[in-house]
Protein backbone atom coordinates (compact mmCIF):
# COMPACT_ATOMS: atom_id res chain seq x y z
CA UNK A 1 0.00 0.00 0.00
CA UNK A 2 1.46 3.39 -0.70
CA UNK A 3 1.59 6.52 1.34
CA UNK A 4 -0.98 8.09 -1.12
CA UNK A 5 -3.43 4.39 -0.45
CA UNK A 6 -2.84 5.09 3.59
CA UNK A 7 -3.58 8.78 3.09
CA UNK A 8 -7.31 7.82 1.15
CA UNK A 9 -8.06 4.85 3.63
CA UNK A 10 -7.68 7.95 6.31
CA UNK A 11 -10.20 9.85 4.44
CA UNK A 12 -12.18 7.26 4.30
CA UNK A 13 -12.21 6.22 7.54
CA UNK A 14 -14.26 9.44 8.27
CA UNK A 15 -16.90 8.38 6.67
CA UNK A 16 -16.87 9.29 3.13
CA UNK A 17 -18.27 7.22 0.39
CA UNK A 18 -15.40 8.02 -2.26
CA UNK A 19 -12.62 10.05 -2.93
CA UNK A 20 -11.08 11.18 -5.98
CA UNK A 21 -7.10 11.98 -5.97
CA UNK A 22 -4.84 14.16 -8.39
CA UNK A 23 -1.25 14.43 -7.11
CA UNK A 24 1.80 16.00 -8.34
CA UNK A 25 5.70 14.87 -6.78
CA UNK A 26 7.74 17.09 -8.59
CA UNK A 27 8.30 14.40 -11.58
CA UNK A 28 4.93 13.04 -12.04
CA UNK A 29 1.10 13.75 -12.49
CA UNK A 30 -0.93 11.48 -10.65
CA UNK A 31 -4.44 10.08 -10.36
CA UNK A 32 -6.41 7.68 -8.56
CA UNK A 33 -10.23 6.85 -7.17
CA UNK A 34 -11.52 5.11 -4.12
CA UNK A 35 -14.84 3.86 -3.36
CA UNK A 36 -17.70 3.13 -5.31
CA UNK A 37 -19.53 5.16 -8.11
CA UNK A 38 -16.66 7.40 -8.75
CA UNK A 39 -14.16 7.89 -11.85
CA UNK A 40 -11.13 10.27 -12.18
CA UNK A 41 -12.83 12.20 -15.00
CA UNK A 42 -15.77 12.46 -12.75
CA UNK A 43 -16.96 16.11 -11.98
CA UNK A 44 -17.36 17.28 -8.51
CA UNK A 45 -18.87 20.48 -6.87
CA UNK A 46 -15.45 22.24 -5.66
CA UNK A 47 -17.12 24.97 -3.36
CA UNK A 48 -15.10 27.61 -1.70
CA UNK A 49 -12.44 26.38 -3.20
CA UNK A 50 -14.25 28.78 -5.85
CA UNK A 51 -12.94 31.53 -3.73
CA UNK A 52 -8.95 31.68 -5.04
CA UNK A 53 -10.09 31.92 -8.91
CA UNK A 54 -12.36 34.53 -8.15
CA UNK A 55 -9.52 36.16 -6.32
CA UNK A 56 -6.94 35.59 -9.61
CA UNK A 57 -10.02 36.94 -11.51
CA UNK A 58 -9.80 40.38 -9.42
CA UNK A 59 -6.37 40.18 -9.41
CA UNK A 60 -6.21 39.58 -13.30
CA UNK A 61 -8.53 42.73 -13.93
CA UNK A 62 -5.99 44.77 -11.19
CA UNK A 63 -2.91 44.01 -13.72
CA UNK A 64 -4.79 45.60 -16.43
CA UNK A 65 -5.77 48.87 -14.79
CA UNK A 66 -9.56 47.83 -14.33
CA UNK A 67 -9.92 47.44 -10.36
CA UNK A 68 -7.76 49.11 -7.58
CA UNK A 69 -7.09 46.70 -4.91
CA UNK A 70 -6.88 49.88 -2.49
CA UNK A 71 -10.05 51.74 -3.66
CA UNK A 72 -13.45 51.16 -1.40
CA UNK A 73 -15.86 49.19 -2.80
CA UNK A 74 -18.14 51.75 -2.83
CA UNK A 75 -16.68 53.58 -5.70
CA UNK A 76 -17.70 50.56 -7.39
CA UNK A 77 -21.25 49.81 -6.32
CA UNK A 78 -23.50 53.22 -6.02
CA UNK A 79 -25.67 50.91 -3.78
CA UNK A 80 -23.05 50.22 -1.49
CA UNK A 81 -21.60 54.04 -1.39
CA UNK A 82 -23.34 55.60 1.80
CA UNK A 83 -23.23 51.86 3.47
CA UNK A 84 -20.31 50.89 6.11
CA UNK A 85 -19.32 48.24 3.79
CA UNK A 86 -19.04 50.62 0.65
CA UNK A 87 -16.10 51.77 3.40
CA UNK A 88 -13.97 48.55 3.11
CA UNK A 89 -11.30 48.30 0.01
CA UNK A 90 -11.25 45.36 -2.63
CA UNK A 91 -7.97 44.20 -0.96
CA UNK A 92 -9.92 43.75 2.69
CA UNK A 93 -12.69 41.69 1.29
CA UNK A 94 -9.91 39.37 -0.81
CA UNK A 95 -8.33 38.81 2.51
CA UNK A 96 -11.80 38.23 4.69
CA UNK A 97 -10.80 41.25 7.46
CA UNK A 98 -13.81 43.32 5.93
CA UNK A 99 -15.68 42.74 8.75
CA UNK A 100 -18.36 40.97 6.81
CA UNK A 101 -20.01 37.70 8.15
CA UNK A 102 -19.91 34.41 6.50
CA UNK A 103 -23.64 34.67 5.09
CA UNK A 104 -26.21 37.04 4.71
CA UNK A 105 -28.87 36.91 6.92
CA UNK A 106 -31.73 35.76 4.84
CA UNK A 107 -34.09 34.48 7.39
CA UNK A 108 -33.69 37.52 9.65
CA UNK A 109 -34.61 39.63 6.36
CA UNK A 110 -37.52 37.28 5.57
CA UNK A 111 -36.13 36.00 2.61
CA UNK A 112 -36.88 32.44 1.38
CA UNK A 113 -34.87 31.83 -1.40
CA UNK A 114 -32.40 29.18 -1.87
CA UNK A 115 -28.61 30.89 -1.50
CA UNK A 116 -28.02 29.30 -4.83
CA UNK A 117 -30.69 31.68 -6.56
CA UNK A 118 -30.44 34.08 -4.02
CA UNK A 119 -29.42 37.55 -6.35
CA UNK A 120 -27.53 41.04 -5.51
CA UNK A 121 -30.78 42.46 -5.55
CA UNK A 122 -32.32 40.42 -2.15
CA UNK A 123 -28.40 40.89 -1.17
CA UNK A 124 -29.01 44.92 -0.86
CA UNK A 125 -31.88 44.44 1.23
CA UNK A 126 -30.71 42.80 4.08
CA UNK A 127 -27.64 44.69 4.15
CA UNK A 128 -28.97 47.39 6.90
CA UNK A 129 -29.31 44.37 9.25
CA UNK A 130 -25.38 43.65 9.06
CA UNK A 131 -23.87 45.53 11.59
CA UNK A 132 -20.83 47.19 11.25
CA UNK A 133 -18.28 45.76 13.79
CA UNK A 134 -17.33 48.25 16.49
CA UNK A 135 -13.35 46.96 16.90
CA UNK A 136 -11.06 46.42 13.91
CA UNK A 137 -12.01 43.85 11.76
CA UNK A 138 -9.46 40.83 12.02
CA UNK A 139 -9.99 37.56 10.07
CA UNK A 140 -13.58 36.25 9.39
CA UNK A 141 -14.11 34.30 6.99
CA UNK A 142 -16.72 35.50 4.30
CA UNK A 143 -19.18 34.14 1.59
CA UNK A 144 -21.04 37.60 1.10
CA UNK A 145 -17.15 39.09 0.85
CA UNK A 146 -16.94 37.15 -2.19
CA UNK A 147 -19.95 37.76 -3.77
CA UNK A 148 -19.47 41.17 -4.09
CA UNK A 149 -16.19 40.54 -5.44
CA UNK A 150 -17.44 38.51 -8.16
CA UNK A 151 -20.10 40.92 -8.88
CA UNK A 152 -17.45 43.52 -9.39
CA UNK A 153 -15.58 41.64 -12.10
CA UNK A 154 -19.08 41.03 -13.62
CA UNK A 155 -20.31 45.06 -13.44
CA UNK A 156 -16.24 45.98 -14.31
CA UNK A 157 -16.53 43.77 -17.34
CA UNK A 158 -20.06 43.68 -18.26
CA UNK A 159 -20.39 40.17 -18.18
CA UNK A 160 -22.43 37.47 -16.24
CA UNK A 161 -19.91 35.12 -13.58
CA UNK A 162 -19.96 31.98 -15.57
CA UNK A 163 -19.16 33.11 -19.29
CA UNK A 164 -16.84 35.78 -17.41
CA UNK A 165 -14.74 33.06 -15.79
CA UNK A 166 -14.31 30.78 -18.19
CA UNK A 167 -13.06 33.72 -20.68
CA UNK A 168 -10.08 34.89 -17.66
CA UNK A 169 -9.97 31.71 -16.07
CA UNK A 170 -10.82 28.65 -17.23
CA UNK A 171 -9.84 28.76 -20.71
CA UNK A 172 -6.72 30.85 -20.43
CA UNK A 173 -5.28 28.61 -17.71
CA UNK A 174 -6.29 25.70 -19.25
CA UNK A 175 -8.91 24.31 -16.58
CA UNK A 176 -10.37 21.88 -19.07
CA UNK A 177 -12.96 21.09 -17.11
CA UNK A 178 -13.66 24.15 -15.32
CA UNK A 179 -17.34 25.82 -14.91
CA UNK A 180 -19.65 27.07 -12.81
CA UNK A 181 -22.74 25.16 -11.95
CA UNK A 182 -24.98 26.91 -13.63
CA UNK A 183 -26.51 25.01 -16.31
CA UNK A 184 -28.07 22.07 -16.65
CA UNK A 185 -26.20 20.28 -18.84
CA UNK A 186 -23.45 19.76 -16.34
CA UNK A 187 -22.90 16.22 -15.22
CA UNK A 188 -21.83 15.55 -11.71
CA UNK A 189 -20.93 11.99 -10.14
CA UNK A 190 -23.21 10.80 -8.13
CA UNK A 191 -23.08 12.53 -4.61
CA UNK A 192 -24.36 11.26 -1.13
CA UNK A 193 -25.31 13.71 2.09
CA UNK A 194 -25.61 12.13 5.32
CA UNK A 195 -25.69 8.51 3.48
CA UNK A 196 -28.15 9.03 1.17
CA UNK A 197 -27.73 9.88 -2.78
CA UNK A 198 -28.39 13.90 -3.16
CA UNK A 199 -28.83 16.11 -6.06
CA UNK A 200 -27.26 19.35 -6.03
CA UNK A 201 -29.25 22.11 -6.44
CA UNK A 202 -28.38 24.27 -9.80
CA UNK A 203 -27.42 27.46 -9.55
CA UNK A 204 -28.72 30.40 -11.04
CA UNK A 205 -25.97 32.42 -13.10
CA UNK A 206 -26.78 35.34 -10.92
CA UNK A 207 -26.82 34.18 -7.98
CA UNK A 208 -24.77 36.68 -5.30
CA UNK A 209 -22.82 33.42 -3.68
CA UNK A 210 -22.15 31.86 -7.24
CA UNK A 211 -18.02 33.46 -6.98
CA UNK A 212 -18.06 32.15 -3.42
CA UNK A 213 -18.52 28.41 -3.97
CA UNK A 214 -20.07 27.71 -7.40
CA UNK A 215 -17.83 26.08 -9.69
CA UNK A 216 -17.34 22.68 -10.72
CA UNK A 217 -13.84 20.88 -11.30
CA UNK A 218 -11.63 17.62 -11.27
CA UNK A 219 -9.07 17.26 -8.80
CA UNK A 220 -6.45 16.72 -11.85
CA UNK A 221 -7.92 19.83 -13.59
CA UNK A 222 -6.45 21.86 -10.09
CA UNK A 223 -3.20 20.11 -9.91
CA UNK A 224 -2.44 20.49 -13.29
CA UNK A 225 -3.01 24.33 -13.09
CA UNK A 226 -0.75 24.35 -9.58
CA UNK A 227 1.96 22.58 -12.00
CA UNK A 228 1.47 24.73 -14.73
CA UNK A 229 1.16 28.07 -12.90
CA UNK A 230 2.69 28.24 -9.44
CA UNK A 231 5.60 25.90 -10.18
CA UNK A 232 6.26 26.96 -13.23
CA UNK A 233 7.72 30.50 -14.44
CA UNK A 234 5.63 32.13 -17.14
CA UNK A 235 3.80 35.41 -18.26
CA UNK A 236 1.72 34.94 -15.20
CA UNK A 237 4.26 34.57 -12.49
CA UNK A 238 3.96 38.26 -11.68
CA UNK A 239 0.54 38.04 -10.86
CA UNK A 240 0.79 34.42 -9.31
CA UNK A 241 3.10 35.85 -7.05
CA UNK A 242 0.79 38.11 -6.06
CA UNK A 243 -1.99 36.06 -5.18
CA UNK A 244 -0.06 33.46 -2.91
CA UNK A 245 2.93 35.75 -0.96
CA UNK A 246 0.85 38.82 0.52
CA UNK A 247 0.21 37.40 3.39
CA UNK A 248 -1.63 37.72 6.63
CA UNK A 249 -1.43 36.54 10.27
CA UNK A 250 -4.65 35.07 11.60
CA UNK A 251 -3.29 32.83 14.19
CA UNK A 252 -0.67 30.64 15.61
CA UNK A 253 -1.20 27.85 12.67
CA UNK A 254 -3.09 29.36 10.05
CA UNK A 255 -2.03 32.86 7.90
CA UNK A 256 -4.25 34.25 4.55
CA UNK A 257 -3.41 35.21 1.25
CA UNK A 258 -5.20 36.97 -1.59
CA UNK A 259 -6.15 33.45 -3.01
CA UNK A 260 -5.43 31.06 -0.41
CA UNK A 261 -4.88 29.83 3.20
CA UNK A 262 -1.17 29.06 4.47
CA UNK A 263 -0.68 26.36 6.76
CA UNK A 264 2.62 27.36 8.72
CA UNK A 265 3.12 24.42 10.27
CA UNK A 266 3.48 22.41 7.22
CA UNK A 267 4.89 25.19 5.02
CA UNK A 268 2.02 24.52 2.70
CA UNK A 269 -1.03 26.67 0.50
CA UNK A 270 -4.38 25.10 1.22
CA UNK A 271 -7.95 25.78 0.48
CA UNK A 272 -11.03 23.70 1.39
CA UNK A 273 -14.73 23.54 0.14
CA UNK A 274 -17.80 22.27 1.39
CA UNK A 275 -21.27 22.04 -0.23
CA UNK A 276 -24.31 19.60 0.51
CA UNK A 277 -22.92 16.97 -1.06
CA UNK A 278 -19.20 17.15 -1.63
CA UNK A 279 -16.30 17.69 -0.05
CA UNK A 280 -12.95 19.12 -1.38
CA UNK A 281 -9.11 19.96 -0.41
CA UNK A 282 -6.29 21.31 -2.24
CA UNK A 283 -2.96 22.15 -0.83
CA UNK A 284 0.41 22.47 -2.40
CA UNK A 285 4.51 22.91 -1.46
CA UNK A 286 6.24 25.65 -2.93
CA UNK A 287 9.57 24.00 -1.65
CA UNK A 288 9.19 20.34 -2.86
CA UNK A 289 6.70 21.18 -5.71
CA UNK A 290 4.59 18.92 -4.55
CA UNK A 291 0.34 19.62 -4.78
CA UNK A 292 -2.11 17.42 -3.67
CA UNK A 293 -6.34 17.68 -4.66
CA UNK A 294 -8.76 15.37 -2.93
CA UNK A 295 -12.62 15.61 -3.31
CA UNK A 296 -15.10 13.01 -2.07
CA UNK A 297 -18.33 12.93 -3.56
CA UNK A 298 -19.92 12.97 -0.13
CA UNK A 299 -20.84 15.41 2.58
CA UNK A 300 -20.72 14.69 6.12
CA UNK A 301 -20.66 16.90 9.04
CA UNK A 302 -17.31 18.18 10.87
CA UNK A 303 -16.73 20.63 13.66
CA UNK A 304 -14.24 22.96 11.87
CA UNK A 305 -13.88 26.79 11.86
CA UNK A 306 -13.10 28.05 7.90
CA UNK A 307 -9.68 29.56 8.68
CA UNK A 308 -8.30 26.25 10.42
CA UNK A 309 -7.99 22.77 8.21
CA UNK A 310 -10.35 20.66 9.44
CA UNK A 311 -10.16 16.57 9.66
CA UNK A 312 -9.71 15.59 5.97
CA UNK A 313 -7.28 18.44 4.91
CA UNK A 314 -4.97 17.81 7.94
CA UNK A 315 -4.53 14.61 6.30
CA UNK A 316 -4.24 16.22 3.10
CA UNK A 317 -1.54 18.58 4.67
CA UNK A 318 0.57 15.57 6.12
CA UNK A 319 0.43 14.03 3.28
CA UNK A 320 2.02 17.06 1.30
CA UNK A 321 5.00 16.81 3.40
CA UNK A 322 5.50 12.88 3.56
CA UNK A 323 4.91 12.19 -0.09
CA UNK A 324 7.85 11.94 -2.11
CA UNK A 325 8.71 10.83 -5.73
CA UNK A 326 10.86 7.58 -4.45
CA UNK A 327 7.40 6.30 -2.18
CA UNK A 328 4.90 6.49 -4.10
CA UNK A 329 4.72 5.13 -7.96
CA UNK A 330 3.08 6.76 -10.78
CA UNK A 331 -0.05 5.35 -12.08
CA UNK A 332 -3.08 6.45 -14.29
CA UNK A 333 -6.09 4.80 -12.02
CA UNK A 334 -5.84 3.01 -8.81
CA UNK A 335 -9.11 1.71 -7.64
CA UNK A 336 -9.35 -0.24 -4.05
């Protein structure tokens, strides 16, 4: 069994009902599935790991003169202008210490509508119950921060999110497979929540969240663009730079880019995502070149906060710095 085998049995010893693996030592691209009802061309709801292309998207637009990172985000939205949160820059809300909370707050607005069709416009009227905090923001993590971010690439460029993304992000970066789930004619694996096989809901391609969690991906799509565009030097590195080495301290373990989380302890970039019915990691060694994507198409609930790895990506984190080219060999499809 190798190291990558005893990392997946750990995953799936917490209950998951598969697992799909992309991994990258340096020398080789790798793939593999576990489980049942699961392929590695399979596509999987990738969730908030949504959030650090939607930050490359803003940072993309920055490079060409169309955003400042440093200008409040009410010179952007007129609705937002006489608001506390028209007060807070584009760089604060890429590095969640806006101040914002992790969701708006539908029900105390009244509002019924599923946060996958939920729009800007129900957005703007609950924003008078979100209370502008009274210290200095620090670190809290935030879905409505990155809705209005991707809503400001979408007003900056007159476009709708999905065609928008694939234009900067998925084609240009080659992201075969990358979309957001916004149409029907995207084909998921078959996904479980709490046991039992689920159907995600659509969502609409303007919903407010949709930048904050809405795209769909394979784990080898991610590595391969970690290969391609963080180890690699190219026309990008500038900007790649960018996104990973501004940093932030939130705590003892954990410090924030503009795209992604930093694990100090193992030296390594992570991001996770959780929806209904899937659950994803990513992480990746700047030192070894090593990058690891898992994503189990199941959901099942964990005690985590959003800035700290929870269960499956600390094994996804120890597995980034035990992995090496000599112990573990390549392979196109490993199925236990």
């Amino acid at each position: 069994m190798t190291n990558l085998d005893k990392t997946a049995s750990e995953v799936l010893s917490l209950g998951f009902k598969g697992l799909s693996i992309a991994f990258y030592n340096g020398d080789n691209l790798l793939k593999w599935t576990y489980g049942k009802e699961i392929t590695p061309d399979n596509l999987f709801e990738i969730g908030s790991l949504t959030k650090p292309f939607t930050s490359l998207l803003i940072l993309k637009l920055a490079s060409a003169g169309l955003i400042n990172l440093d200008k409040f985000i009410g010179s952007y939205f007129s609705e937002l202008k006489d608001n506390w949160i028209g007060q807070k820059t584009v760089k604060e809300l890429l590095l969640h210490i806006s101040g914002l909370p992790k969701n708006p707050p539908l029900a105390a607005a009244g509002i019924t509508i599923d946060r996958r069709h939920f729009k800007l416009k129900e957005f703007l009227q609950t924003m008078n119950l979100l209370q502008e905090p009274m210290e200095e923001p620090t670190y809290n993590y935030s879905n409505v921060g990155y809705g209005i971010l991707g809503h400001l690439a979408s007003r900056i460029k007159d476009q709708k999110i999905p065609s928008l993304m694939r234009q900067e992000i998925f084609e240009p970066f080659n992201i075969s497979n990358g979309a957001m789930h916004s149409s029907p004619k995207t084909k998921l694996c078959t996904s479980y929540q709490d046991g039992r096989a689920h159907t995600p809901t659509i969502w609409h391609e303007d919903a407010f969240l949709l930048s904050g969690g809405g795209m769909v991906a394979t784990p080898l799509d991610l590595v391969t663009f970690v290969k391609r565009y963080i180890f690699t030097d190219n026309s990008l590195s500038s900007l790649i730079k960018d996104w990973t080495t501004d940093r932030l301290k939130v705590d003892k373990q954990t410090e924030a880019s503009l795209g992604w989380k930093y694990d100090t302890q193992s030296s390594c970039y992570w991001h996770d995502g959780i929806t209904p019915s899937f659950r994803a990691f990513i992480g990746f060694n700047t030192n070894n070149k090593t990058a690891l994507c898992m994503i189990s198409n199941s959901w099942i609930p964990e005690e985590k906060d959003r800035h700290n790895p929870g269960p499956i990506d600390q094994i996804g984190l120890k597995a980034l710095t035990s992995i090496t080219p000599e112990n573990d060999s390549p392979g196109a499809h490993h199925q236990l």
